[in-house]
N, C-alpha and C. Protein backbone atom coordinates (compact mmCIF):
# COMPACT_ATOMS: atom_id res chain seq x y z
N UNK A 1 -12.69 5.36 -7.17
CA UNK A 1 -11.67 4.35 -6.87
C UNK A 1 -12.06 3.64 -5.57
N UNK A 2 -12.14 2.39 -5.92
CA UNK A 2 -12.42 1.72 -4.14
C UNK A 2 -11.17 1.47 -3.66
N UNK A 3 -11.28 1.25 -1.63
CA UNK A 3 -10.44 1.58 -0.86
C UNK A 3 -9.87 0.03 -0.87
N UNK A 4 -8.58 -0.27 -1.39
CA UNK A 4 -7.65 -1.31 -1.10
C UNK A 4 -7.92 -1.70 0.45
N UNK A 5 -7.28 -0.66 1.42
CA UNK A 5 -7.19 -0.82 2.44
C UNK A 5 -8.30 -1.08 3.65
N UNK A 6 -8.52 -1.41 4.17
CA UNK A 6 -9.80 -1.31 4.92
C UNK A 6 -9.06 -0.54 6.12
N UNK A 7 -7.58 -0.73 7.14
CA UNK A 7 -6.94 0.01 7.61
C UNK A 7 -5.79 -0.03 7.85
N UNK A 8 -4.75 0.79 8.23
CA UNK A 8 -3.49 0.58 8.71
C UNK A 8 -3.10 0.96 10.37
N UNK A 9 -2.41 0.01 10.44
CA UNK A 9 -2.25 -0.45 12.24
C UNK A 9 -0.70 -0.62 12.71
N UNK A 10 -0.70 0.47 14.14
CA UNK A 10 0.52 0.37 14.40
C UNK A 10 0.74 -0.49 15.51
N UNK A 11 1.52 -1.27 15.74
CA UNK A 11 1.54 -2.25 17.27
C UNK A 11 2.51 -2.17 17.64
N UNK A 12 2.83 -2.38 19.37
CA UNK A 12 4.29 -1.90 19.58
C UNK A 12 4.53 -3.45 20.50
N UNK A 13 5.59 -4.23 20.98
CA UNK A 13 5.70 -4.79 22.31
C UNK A 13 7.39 -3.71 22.62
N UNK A 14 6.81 -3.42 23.84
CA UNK A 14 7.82 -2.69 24.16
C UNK A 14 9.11 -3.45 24.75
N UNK A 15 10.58 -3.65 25.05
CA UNK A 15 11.71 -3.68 25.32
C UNK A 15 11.87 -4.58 26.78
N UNK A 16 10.75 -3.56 28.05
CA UNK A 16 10.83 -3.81 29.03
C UNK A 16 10.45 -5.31 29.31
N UNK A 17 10.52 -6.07 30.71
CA UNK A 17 10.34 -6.99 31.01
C UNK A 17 8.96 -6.68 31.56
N UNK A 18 8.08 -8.09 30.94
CA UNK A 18 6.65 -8.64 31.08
C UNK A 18 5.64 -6.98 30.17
N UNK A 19 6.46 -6.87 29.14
CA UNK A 19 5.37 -6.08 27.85
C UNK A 19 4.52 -7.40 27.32
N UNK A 20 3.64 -6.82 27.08
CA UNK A 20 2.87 -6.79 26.05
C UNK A 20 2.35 -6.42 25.10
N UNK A 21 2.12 -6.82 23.67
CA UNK A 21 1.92 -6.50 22.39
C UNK A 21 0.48 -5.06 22.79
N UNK A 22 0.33 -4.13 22.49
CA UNK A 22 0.05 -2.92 22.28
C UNK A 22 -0.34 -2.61 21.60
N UNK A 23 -1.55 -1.95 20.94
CA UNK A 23 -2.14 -1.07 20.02
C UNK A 23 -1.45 0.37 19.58
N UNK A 24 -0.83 0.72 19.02
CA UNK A 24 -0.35 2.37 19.58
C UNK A 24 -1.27 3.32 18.85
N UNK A 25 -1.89 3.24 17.18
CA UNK A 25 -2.86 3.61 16.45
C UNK A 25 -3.43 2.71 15.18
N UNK A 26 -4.48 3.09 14.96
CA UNK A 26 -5.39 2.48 13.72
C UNK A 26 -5.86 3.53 13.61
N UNK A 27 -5.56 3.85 11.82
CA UNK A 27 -6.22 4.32 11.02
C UNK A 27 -7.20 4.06 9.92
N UNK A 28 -8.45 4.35 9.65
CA UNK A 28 -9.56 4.40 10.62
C UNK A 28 -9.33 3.92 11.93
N UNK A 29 -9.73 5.02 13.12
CA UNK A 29 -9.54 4.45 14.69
C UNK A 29 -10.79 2.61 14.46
N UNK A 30 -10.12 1.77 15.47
CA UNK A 30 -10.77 0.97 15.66
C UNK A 30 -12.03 0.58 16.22
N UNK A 31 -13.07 -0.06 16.03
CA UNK A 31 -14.18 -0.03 17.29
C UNK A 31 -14.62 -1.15 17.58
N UNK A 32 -13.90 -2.11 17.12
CA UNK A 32 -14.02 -3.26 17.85
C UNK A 32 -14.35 -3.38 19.01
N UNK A 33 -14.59 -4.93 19.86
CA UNK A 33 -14.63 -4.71 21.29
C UNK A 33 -12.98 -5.16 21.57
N UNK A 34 -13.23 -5.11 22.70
CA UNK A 34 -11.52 -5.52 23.52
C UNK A 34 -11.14 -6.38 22.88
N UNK A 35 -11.87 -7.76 22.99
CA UNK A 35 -11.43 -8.90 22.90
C UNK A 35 -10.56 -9.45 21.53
N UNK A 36 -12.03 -8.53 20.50
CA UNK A 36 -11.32 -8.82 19.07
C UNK A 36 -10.18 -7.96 18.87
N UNK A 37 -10.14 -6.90 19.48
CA UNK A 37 -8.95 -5.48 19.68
C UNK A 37 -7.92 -6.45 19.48
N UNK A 38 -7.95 -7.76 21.21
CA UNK A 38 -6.62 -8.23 21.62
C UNK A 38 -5.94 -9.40 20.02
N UNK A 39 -7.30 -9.82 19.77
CA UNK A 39 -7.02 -10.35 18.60
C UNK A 39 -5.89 -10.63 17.71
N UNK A 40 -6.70 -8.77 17.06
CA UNK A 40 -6.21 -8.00 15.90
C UNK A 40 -4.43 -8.18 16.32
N UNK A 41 -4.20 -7.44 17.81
CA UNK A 41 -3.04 -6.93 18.14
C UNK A 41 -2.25 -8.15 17.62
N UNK A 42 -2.35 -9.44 18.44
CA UNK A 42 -1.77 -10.52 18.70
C UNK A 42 -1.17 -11.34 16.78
N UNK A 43 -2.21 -10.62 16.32
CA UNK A 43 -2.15 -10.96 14.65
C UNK A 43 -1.15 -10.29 14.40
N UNK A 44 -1.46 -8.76 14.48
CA UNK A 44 -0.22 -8.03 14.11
C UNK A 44 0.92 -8.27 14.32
N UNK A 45 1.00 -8.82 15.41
CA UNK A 45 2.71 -9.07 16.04
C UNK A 45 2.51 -10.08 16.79
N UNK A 46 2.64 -11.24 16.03
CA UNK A 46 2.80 -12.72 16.65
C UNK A 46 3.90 -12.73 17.72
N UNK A 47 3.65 -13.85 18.39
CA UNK A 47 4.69 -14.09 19.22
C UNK A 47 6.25 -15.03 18.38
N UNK A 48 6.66 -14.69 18.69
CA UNK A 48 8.19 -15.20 17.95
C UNK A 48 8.40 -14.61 16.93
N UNK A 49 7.69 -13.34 16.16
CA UNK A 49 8.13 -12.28 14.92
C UNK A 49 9.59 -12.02 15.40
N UNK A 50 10.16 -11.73 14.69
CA UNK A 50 11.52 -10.93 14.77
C UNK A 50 11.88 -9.65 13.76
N UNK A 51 12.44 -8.60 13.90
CA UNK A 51 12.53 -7.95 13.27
C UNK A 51 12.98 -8.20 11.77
N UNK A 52 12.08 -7.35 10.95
CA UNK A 52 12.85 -7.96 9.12
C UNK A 52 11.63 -8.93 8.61
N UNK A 53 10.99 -9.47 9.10
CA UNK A 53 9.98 -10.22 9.45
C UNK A 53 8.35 -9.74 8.70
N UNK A 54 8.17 -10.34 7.85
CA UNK A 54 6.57 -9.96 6.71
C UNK A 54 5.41 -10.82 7.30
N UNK A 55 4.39 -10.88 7.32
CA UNK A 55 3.68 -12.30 8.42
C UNK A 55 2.22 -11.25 7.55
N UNK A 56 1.91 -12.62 6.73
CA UNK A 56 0.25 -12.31 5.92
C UNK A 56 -0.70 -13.38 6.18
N UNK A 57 -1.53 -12.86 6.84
CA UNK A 57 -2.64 -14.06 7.20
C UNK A 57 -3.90 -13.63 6.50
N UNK A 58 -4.42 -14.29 6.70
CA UNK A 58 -6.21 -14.30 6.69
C UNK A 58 -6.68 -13.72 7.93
N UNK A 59 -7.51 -12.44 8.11
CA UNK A 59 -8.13 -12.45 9.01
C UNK A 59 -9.47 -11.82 8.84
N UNK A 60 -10.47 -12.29 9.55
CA UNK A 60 -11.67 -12.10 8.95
C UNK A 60 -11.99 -12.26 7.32
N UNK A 61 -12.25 -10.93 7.01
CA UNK A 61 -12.69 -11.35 5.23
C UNK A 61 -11.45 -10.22 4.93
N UNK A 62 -10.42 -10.23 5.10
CA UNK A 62 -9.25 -9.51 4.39
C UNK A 62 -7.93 -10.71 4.76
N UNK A 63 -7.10 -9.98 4.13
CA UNK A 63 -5.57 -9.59 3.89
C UNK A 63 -5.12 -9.01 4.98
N UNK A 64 -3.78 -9.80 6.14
CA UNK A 64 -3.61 -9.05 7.04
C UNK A 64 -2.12 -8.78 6.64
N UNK A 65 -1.12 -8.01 6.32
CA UNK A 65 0.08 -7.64 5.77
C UNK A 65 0.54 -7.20 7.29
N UNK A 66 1.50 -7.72 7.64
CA UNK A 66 2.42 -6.86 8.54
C UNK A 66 3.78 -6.63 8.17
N UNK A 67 4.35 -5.75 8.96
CA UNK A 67 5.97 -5.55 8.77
C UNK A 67 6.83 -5.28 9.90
N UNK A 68 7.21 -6.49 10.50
CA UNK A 68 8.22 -6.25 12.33
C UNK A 68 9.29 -5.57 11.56
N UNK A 69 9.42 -4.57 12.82
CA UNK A 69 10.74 -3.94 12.91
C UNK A 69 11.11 -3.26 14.32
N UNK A 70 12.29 -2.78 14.25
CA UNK A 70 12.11 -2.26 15.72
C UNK A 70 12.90 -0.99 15.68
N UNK A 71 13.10 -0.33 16.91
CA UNK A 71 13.31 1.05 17.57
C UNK A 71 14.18 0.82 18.34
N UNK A 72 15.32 1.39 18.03
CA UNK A 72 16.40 1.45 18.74
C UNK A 72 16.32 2.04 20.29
N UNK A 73 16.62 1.43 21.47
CA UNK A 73 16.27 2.34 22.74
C UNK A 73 18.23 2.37 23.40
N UNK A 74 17.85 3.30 24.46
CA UNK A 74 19.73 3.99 24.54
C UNK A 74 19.62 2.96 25.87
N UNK A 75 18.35 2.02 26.77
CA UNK A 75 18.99 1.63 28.32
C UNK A 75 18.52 -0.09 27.71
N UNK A 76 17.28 0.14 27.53
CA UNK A 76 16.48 -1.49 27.31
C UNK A 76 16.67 -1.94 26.32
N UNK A 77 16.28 -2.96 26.16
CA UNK A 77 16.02 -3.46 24.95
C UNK A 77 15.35 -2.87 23.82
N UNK A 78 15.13 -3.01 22.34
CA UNK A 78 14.57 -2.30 21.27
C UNK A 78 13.02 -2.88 21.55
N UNK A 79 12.50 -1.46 21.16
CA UNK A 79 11.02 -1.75 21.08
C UNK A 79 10.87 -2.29 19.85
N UNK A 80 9.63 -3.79 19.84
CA UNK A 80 9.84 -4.13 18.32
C UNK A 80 8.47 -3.67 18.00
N UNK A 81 7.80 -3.52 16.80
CA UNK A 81 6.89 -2.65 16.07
C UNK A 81 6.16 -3.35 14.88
N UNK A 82 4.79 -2.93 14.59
CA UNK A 82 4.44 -3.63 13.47
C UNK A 82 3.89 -2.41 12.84
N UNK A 83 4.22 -2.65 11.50
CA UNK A 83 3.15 -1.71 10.44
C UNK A 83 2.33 -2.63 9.95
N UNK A 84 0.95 -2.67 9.69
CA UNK A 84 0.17 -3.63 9.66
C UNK A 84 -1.35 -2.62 8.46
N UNK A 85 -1.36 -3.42 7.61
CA UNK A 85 -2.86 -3.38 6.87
C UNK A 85 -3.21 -4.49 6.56
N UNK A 86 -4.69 -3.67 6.61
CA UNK A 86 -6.54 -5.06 6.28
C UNK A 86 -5.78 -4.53 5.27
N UNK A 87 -6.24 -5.30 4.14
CA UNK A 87 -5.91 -4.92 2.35
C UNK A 87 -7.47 -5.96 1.67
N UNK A 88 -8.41 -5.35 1.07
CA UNK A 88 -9.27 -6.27 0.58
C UNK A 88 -8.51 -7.60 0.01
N UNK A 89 -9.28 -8.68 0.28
CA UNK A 89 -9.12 -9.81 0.01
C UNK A 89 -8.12 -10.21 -1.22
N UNK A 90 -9.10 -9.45 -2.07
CA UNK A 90 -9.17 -9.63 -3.58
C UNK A 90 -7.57 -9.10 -4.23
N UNK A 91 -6.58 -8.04 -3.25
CA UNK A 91 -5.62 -7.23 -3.64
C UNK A 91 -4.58 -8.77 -3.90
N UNK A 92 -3.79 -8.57 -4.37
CA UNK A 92 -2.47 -9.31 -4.25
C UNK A 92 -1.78 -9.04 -3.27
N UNK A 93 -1.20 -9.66 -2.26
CA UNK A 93 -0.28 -8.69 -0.97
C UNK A 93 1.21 -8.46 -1.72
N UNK A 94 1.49 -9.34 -2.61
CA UNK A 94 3.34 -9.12 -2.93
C UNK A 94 3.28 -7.54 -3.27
N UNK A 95 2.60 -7.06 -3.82
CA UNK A 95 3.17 -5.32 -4.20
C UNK A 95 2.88 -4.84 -2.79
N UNK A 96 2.16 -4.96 -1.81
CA UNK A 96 2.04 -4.35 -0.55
C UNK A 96 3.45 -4.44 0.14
N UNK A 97 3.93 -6.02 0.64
CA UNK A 97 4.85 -6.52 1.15
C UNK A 97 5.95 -5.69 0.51
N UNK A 98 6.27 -5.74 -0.92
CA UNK A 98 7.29 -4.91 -1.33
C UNK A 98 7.74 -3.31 -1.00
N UNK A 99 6.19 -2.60 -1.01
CA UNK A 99 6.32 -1.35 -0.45
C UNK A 99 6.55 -1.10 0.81
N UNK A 100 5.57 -1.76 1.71
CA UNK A 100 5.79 -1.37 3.17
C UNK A 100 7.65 -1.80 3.33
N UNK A 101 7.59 -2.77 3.14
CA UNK A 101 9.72 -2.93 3.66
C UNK A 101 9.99 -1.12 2.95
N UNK A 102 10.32 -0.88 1.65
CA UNK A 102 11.24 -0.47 1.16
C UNK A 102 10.15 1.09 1.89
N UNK A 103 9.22 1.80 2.50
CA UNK A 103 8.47 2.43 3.16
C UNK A 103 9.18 2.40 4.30
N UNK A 104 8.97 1.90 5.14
CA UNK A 104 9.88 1.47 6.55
C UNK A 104 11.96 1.52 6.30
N UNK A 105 12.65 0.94 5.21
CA UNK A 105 13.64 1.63 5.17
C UNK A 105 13.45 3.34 4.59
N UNK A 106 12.90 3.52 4.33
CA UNK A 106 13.35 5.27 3.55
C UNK A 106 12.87 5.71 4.66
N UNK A 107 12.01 5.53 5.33
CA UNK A 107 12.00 6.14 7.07
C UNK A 107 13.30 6.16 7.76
N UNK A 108 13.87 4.85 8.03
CA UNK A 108 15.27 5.03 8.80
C UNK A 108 15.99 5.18 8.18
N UNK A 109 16.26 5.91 6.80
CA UNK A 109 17.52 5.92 6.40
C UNK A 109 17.22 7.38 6.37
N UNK A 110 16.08 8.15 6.49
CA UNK A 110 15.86 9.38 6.15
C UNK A 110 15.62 10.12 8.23
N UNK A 111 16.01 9.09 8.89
CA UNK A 111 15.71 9.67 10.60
C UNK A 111 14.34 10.04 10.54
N UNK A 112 13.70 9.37 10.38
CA UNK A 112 12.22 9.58 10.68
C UNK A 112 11.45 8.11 11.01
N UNK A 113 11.88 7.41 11.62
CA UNK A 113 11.25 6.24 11.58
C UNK A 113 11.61 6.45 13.27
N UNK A 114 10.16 6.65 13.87
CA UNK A 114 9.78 6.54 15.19
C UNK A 114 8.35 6.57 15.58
N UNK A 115 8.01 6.69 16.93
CA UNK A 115 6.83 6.18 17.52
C UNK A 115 5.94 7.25 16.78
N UNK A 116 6.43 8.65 17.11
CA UNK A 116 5.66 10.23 17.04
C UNK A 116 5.31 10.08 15.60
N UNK A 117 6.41 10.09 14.71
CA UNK A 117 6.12 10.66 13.20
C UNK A 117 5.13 9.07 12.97
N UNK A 118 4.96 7.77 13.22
CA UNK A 118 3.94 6.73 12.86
C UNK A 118 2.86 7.17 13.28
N UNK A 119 2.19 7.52 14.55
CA UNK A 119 1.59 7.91 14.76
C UNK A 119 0.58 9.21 14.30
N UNK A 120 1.57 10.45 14.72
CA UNK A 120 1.08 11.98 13.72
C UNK A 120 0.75 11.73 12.15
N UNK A 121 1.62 10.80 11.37
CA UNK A 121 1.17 10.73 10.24
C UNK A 121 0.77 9.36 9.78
N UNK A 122 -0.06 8.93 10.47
CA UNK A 122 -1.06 7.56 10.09
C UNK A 122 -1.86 7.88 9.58
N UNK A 123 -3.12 9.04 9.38
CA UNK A 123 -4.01 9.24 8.29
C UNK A 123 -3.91 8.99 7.39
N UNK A 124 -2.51 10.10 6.93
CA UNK A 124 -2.13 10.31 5.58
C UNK A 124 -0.99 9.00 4.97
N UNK A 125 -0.59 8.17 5.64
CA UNK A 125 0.07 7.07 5.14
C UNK A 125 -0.87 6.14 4.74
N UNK A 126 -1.76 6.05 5.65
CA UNK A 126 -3.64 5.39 5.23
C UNK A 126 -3.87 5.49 3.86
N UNK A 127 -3.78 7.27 3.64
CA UNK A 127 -4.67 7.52 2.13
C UNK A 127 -3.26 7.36 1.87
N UNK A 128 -2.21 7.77 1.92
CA UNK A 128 -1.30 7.48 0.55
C UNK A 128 -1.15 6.04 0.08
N UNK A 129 -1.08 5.00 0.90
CA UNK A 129 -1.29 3.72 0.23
C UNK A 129 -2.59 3.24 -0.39
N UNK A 130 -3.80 4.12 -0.06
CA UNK A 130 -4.93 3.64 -1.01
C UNK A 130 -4.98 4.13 -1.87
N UNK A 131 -4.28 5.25 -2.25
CA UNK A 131 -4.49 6.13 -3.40
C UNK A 131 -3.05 5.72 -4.47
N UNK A 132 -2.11 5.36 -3.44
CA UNK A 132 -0.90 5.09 -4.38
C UNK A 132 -0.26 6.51 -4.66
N UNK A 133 0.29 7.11 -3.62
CA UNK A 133 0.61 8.67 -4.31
C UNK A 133 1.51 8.70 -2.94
N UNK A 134 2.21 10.29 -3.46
CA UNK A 134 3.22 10.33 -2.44
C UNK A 134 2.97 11.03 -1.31
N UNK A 135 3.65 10.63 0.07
CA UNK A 135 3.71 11.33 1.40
C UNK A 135 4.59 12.03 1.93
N UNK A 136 4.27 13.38 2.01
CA UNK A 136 4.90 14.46 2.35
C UNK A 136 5.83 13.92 4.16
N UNK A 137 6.53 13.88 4.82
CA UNK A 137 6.62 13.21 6.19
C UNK A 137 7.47 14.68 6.39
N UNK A 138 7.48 15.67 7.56
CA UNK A 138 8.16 16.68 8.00
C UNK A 138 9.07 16.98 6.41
N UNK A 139 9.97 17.48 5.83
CA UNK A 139 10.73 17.72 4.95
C UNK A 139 10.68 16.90 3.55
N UNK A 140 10.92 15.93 4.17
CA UNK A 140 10.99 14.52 2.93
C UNK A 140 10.05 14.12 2.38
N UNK A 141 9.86 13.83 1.06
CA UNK A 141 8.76 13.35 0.17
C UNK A 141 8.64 12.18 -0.21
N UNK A 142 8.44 11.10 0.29
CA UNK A 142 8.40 9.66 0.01
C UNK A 142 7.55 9.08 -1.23
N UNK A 143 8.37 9.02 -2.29
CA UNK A 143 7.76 8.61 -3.65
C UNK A 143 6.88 7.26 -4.08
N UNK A 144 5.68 7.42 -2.94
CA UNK A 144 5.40 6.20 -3.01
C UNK A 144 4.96 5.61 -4.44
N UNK A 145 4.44 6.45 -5.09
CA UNK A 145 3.81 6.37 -6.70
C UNK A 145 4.86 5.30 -6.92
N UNK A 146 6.14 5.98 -6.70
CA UNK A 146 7.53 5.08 -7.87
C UNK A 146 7.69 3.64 -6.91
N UNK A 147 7.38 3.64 -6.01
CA UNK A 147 7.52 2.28 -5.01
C UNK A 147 6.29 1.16 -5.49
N UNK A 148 5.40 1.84 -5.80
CA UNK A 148 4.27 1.08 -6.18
C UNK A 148 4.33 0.47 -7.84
N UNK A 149 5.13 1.86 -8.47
CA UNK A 149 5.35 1.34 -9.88
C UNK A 149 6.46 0.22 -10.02
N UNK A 150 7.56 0.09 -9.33
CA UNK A 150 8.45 -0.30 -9.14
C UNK A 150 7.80 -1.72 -8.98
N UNK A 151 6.85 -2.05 -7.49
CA UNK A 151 6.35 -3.51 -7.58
C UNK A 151 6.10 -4.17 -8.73
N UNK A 152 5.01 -3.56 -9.38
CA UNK A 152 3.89 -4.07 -9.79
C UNK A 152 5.02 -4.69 -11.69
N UNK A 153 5.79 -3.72 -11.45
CA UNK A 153 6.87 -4.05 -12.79
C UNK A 153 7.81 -5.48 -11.90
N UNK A 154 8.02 -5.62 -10.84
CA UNK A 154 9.07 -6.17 -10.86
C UNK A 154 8.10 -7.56 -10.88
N UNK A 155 7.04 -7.58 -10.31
CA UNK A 155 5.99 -8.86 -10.11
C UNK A 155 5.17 -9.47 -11.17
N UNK A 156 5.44 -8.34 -12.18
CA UNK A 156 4.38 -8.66 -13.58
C UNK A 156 5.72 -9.19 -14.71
N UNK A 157 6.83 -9.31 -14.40
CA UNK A 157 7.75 -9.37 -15.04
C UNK A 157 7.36 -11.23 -16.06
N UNK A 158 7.50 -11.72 -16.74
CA UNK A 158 7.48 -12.73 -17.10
C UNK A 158 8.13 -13.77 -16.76
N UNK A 159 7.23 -14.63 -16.19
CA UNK A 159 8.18 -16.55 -16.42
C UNK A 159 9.02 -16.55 -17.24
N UNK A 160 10.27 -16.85 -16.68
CA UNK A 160 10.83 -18.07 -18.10
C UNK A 160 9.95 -18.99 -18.78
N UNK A 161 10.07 -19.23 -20.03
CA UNK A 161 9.70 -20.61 -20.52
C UNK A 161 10.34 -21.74 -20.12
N UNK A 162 9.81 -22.55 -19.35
CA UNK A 162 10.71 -23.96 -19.22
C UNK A 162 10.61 -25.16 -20.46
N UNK A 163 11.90 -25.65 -20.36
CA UNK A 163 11.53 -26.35 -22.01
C UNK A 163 12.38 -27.50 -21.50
N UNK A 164 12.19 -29.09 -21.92
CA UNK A 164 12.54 -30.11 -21.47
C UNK A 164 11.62 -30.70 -21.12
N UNK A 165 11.51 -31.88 -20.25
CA UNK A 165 11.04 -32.91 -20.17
C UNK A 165 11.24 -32.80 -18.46
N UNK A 166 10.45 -33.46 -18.06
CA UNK A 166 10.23 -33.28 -16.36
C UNK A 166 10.01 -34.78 -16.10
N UNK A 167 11.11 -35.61 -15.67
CA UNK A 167 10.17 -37.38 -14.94
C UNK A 167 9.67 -37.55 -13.90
């Protein structure tokens, strides 16, 4: 099976006054130099994203998929966050876009959507989206199989026929 993904990337801009957009992990680690590093980051989490927020570009020879969201904090402002994959070119992003959202809610609806558990389990969220299979996260089993089946049905669904005359 070849790898959809080339990688998945976490970015943070933190809450405080004069943050900046942040690397927090890449899976595969990255080895870019700085510059393209700052790049990548700046891709991941544009300036003016807002949380709720999907943002797919071109970068290099892939598919750049992100997903803003943010982290509730108890003094500052919310840290806002990107989940971010390369996806080969060639993939379609709408079944990606569909999973990562409904991925990112079953995290916060299940209390697991934070800095630690993105981080500790970025490998295996890596391979579970290239493989399409499910991720074990502390207790909870995230069905990604059925998230993926779920897209690919709701996107392959058929056109209407349009019938009439168009001037």
């Amino acid at each position: 099976m070849t790898m959809v993904l080339e990688k998945s990337i976490i970015c943070k801009l933190g809450g405080h006054v004069d943050s900046n957009p942040e690397l927090i992990i890449s899976y595969p680690p990255l080895e870019e130099t700085d510059a393209d590093s700052k790049d990548l980051i700046y891709n991941c989490l544009p300036t003016g994203c807002k949380s709720g927020d999907i943002v797919i570009k071109k970068y290099e020879k892939f598919s750049l998929i992100s997903y803003i969201f943010s982290l509730k904090k108890e003094m500052a402002r919310d840290d806002l966050f990107s989940f971010s994959i390369l996806l080969n070119k060639k993939i379609e992003p709408e079944i990606y876009t569909y999973v990562m959202r409904q991925f990112i809610e079953i995290l916060e609806n299940n209390n697991l959507l934070s800095e630690n558990i993105l981080i500790n389990y970025q490998n295996l969220i890596y391979e579970s989206f290239n493989e399409e299979k499910d991720l074990d996260i502390d207790d909870k089993t995230i069905k990604l199989s059925d998230l993926f089946g779920n897209a690919k049905t709701e996107l392959k669904k058929d056109k209407p026929d349009l019938k009439g005359h168009f001037f």
